[in-house]
N, C-alpha and C. Protein backbone atom coordinates (compact mmCIF):
# COMPACT_ATOMS: atom_id res chain seq x y z
N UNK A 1 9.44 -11.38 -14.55
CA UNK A 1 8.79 -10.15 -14.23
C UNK A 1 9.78 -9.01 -14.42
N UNK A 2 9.43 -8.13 -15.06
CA UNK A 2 9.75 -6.95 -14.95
C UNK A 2 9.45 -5.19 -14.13
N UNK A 3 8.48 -5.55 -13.98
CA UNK A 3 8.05 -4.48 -12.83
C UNK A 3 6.59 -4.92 -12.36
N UNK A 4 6.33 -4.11 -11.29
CA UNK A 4 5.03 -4.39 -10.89
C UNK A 4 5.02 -3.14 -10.28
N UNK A 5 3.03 -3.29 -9.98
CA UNK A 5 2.72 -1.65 -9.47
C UNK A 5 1.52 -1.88 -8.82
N UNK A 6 1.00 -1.40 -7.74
CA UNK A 6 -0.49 -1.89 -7.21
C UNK A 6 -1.27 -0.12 -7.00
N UNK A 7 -2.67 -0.36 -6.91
CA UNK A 7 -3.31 0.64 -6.28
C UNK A 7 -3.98 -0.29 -5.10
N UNK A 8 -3.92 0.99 -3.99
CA UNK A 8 -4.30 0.86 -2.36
C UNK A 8 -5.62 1.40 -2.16
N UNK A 9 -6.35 1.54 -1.49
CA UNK A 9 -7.51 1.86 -0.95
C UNK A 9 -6.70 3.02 -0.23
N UNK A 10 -7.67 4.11 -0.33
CA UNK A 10 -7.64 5.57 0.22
C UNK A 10 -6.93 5.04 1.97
N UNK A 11 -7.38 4.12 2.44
CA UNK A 11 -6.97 4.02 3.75
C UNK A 11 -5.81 3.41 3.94
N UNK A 12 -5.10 2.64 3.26
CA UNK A 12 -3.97 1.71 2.84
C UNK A 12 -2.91 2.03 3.48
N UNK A 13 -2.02 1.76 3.97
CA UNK A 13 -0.64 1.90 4.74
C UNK A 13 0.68 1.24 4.38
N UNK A 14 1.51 1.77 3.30
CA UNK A 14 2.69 0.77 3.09
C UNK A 14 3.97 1.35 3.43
N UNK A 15 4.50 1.07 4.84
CA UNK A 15 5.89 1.23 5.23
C UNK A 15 6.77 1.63 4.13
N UNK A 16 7.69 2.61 4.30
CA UNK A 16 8.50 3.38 3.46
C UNK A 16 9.58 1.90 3.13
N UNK A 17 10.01 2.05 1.80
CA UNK A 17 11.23 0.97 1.23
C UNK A 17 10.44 -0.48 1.20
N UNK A 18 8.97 -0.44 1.54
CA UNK A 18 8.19 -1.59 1.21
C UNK A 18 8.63 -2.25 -0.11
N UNK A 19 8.46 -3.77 -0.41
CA UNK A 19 8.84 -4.53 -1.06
C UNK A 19 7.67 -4.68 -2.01
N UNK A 20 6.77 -4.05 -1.95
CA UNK A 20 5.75 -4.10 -2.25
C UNK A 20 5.16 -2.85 -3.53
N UNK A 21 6.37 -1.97 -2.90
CA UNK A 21 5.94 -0.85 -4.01
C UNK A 21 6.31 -0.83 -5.55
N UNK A 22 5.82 -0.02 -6.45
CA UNK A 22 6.36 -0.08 -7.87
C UNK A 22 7.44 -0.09 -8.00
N UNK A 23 8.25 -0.82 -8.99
CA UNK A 23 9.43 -0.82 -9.52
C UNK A 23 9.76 -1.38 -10.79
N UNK A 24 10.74 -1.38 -11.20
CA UNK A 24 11.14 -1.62 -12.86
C UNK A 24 12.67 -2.22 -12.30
N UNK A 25 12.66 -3.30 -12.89
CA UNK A 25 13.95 -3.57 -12.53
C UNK A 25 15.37 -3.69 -13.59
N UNK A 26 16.45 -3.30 -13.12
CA UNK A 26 17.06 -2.41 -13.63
C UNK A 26 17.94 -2.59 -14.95
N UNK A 27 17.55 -3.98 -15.71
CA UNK A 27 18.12 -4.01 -16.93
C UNK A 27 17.00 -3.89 -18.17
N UNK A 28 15.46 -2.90 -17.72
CA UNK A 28 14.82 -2.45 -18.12
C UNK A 28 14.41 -0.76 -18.24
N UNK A 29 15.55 -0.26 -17.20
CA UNK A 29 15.47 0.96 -17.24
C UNK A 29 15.56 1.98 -18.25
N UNK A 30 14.86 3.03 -18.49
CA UNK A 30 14.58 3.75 -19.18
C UNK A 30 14.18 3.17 -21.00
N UNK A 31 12.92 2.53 -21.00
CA UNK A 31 12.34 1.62 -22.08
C UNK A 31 10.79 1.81 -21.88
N UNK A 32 10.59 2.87 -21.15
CA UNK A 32 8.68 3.11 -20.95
C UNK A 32 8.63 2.19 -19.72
N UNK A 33 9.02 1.44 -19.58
CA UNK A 33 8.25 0.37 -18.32
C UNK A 33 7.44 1.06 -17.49
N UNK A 34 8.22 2.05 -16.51
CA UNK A 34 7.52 2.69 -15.51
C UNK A 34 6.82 3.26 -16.08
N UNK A 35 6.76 3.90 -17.04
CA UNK A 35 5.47 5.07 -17.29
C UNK A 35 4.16 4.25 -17.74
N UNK A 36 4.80 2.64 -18.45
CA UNK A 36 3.36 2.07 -18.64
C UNK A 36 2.86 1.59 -17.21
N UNK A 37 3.56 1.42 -16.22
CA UNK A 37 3.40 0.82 -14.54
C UNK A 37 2.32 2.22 -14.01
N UNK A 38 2.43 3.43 -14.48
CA UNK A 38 2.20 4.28 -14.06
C UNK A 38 1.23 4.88 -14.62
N UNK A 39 0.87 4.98 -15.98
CA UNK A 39 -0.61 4.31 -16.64
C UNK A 39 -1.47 3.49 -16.21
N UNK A 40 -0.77 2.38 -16.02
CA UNK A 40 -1.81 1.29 -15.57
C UNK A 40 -2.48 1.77 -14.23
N UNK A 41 -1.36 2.22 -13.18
CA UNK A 41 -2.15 2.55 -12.06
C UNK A 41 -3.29 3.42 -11.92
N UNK A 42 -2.60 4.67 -12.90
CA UNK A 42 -3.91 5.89 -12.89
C UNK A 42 -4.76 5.42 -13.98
N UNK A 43 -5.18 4.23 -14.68
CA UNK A 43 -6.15 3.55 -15.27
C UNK A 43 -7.12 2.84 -14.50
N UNK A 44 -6.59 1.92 -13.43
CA UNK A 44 -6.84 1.39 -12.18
C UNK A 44 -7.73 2.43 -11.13
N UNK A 45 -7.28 3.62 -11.20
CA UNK A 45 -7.65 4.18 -9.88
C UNK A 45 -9.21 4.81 -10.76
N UNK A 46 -8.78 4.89 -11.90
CA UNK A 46 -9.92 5.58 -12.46
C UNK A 46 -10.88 4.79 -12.57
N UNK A 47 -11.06 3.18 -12.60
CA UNK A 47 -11.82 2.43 -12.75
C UNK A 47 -12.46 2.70 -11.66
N UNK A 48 -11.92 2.66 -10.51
CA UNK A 48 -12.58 2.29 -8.97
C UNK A 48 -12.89 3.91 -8.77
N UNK A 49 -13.38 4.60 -9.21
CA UNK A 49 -13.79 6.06 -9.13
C UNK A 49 -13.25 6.89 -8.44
N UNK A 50 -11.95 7.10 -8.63
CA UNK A 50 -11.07 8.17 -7.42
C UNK A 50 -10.96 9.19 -8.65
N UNK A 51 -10.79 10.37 -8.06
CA UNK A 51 -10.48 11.64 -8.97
C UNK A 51 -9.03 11.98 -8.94
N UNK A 52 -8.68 11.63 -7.50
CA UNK A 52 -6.91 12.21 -7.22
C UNK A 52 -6.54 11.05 -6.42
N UNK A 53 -5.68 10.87 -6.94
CA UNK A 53 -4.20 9.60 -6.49
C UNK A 53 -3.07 10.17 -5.86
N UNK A 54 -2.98 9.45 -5.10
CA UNK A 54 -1.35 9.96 -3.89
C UNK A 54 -0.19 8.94 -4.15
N UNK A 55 0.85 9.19 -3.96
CA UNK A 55 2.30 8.39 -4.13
C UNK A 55 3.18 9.14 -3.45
N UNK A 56 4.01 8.19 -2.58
CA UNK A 56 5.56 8.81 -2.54
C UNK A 56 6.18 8.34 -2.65
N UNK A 57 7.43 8.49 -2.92
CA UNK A 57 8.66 8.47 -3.85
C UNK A 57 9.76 9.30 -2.98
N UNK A 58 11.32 8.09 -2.81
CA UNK A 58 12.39 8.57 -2.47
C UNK A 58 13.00 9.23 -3.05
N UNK A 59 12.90 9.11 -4.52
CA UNK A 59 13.72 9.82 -5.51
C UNK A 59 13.82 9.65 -6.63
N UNK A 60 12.22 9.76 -7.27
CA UNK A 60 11.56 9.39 -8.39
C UNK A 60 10.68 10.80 -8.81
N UNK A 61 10.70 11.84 -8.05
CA UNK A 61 9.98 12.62 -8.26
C UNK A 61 9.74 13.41 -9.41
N UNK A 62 11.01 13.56 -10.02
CA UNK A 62 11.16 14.21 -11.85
C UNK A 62 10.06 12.88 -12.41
N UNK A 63 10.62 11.74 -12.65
CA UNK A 63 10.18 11.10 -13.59
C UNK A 63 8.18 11.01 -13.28
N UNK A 64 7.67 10.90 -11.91
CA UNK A 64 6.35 11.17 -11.87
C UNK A 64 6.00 12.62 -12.77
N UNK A 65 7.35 13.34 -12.55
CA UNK A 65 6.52 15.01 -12.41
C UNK A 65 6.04 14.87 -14.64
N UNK A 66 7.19 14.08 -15.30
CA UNK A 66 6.59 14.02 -16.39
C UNK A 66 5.28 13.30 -16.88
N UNK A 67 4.91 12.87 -16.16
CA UNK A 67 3.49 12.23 -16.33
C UNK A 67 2.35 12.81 -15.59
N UNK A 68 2.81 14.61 -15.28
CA UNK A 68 1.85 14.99 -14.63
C UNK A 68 1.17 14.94 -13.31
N UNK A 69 2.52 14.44 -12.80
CA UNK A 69 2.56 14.52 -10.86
C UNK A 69 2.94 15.36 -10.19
N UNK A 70 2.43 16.26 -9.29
CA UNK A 70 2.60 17.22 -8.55
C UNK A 70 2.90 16.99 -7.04
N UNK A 71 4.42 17.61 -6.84
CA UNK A 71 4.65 17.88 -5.62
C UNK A 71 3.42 18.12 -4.44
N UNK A 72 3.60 17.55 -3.10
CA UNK A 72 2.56 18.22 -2.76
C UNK A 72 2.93 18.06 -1.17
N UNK A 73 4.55 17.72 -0.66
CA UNK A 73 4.69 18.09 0.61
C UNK A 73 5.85 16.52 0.80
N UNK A 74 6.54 16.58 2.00
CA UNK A 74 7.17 16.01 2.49
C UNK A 74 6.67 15.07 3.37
N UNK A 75 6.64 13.67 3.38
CA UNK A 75 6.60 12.62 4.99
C UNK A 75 7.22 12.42 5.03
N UNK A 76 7.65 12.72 6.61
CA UNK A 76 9.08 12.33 7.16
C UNK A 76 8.44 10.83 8.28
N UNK A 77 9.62 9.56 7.84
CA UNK A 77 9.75 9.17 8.53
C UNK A 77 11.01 8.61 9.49
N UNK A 78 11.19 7.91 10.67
CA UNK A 78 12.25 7.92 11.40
C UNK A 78 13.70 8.03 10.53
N UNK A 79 13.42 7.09 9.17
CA UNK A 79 14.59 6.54 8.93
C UNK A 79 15.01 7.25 7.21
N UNK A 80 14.13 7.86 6.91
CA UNK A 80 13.77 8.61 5.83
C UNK A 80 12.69 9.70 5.17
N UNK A 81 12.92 10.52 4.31
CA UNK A 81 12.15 11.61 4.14
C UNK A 81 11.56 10.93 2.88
N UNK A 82 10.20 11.44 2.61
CA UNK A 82 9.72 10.71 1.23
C UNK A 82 9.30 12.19 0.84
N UNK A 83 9.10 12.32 -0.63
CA UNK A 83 8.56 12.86 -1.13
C UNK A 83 7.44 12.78 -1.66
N UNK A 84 5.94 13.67 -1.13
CA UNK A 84 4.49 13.61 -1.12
C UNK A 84 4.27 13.76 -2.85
N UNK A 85 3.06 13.23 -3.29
CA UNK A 85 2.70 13.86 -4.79
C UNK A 85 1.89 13.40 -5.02
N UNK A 86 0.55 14.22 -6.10
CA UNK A 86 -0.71 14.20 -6.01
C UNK A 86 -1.22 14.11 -8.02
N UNK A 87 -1.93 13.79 -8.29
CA UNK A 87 -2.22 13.86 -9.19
C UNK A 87 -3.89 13.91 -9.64
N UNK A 88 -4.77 14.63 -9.81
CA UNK A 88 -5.92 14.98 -10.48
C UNK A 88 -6.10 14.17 -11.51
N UNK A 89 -7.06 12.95 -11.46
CA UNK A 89 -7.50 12.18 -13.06
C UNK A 89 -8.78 12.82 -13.47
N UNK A 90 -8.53 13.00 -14.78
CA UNK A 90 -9.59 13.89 -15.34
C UNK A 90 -10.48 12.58 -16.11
């Protein structure tokens, strides 16, 4: 495996540094992986009829922002700050 990526239900809850979230692992870095991980998802979300998708990100936020992800606020939790971001599927 090289990366993996899931979509959540609008109600979904995944603890910050979850093991669970997208990633590319790192003797694949910078080769498209994530951006196809990140396709697939907003392909995914579009299937199941959502218009706007949420993500946060410790410190990924440039590389979303090139695929058309928008800032959209800070969650802070105890042990870390995440960065909020929103995206509109047309």
């Amino acid at each position: 495996m090289i990366g993996r990526a899931r979509v959540l239900s609008p109600f979904a809850v995944v603890p910050a540094r979850s093991t669970d979230d997208e990633w590319v692992v790192q003797r694949v870095c910078g080769k498209g992986v994530a951006g196809l991980l990140i396709e697939s998802v907003e392909q995914a979300a579009r299937r199941l009829g959502e218009d706007t998708i949420y993500l946060t990100t410790k410190d990924s936020q440039t590389l979303y922002a090139r695929y058309g992800w928008q800032h959209a606020g800070i969650v802070q939790y105890p042990d870390c700050d995440l960065y909020l971001m929103h995206k509109a599927l047309g």
